[in-house]
C-alpha atoms as a PDB file:
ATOM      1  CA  UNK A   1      -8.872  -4.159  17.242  1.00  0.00           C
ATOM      2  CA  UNK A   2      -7.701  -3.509  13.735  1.00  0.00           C
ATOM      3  CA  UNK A   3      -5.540  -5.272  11.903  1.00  0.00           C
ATOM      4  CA  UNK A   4      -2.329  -4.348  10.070  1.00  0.00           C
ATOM      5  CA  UNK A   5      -1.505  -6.337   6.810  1.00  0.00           C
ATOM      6  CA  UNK A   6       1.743  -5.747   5.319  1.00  0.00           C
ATOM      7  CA  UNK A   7       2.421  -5.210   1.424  1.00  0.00           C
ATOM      8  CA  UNK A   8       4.948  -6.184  -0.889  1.00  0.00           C
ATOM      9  CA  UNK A   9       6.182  -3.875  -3.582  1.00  0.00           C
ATOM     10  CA  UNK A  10       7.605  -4.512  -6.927  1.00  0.00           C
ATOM     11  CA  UNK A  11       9.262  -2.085  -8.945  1.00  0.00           C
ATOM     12  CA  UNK A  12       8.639  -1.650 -12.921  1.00  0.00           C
ATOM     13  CA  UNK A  13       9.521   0.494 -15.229  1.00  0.00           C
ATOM     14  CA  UNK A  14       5.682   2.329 -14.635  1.00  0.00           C
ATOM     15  CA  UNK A  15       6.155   2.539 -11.297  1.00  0.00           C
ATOM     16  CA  UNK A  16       5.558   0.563  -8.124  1.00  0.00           C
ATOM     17  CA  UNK A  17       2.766  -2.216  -7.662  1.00  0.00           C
ATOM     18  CA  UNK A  18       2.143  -3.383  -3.800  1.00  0.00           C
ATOM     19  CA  UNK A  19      -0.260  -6.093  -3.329  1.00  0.00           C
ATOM     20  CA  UNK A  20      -1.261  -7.172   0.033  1.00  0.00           C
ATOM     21  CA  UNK A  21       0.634 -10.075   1.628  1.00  0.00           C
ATOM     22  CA  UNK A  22      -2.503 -11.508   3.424  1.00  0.00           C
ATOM     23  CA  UNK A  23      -4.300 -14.467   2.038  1.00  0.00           C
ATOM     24  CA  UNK A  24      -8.043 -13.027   2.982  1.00  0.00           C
ATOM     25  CA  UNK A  25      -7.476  -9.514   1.554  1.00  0.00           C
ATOM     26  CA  UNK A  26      -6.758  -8.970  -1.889  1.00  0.00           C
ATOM     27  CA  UNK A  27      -5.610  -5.438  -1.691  1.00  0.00           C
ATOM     28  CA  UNK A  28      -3.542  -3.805  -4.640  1.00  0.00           C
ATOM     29  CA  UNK A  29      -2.367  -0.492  -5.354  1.00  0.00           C
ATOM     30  CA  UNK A  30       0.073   1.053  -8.141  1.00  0.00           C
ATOM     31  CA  UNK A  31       2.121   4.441  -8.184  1.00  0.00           C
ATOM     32  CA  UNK A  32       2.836   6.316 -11.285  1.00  0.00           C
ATOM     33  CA  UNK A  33       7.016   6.425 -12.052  1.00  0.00           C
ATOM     34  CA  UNK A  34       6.257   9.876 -13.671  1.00  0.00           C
ATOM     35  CA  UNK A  35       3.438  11.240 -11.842  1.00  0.00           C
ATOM     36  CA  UNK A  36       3.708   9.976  -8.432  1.00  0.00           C
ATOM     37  CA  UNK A  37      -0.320   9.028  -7.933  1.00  0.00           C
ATOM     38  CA  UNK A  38      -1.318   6.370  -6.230  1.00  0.00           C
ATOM     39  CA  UNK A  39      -4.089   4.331  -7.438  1.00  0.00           C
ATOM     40  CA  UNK A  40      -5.683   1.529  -5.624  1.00  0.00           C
ATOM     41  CA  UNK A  41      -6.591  -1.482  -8.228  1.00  0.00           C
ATOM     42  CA  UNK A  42      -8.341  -3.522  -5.597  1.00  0.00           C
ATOM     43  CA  UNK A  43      -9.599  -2.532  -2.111  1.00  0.00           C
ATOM     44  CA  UNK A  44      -9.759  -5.833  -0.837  1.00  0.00           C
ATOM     45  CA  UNK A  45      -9.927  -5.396   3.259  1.00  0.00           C
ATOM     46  CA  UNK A  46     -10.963  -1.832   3.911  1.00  0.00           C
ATOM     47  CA  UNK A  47     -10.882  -2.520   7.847  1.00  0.00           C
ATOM     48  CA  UNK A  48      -7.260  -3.541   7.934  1.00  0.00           C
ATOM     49  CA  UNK A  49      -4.678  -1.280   8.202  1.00  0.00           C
ATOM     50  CA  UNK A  50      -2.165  -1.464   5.294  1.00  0.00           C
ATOM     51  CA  UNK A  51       1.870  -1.253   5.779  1.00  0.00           C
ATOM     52  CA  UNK A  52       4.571  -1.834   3.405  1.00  0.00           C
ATOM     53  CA  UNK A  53       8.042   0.006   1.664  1.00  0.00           C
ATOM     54  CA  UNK A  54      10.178  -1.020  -1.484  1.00  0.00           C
ATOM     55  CA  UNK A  55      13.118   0.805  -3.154  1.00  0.00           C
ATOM     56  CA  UNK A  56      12.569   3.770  -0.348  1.00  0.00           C
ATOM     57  CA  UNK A  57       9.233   4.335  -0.964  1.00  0.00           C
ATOM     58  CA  UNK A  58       7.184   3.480   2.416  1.00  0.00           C
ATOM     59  CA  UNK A  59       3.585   3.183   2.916  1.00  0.00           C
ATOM     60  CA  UNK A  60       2.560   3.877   6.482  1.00  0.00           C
ATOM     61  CA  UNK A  61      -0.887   4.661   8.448  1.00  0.00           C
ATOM     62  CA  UNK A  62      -0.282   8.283   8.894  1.00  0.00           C
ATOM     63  CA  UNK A  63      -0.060   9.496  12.424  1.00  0.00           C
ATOM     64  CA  UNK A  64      -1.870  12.341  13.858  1.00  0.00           C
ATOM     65  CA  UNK A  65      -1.767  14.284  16.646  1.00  0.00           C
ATOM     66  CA  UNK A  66      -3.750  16.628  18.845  1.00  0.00           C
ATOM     67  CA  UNK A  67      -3.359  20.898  18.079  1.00  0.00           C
END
């Protein structure tokens, strides 16, 4: 079963940092204010499912369906 790990955001004049919540993971990614990329600084646990929203920005597992 994978697991979900929740992030925390921040939000800075350069954007919006999210670092992972969970003690054993490590993950942490940034989004550009201007540009609106996403950049992941550190991977940390690439089997865990990542979850998180600040400011009305929210990071979700995307969902997909059957055509």
């Amino acid at each position: 079963m994978t697991d979900f790990h929740e992030l925390t955001g921040v939000i800075s004049p350069g954007g919006l940092l999210f670092t992972c919540a969970a003690e054993d993971c490590g993950r942490r990614l940034v989004i550009d204010r201007d540009s609106g990329e996403l950049v992941v600084i550190d991977h940390g646990d690439r089997a865990a499912l990542h979850r998180g929203s600040v400011g009305g920005v929210e990071l979700a597992v995307p969902r997909v369906s059957p055509s």
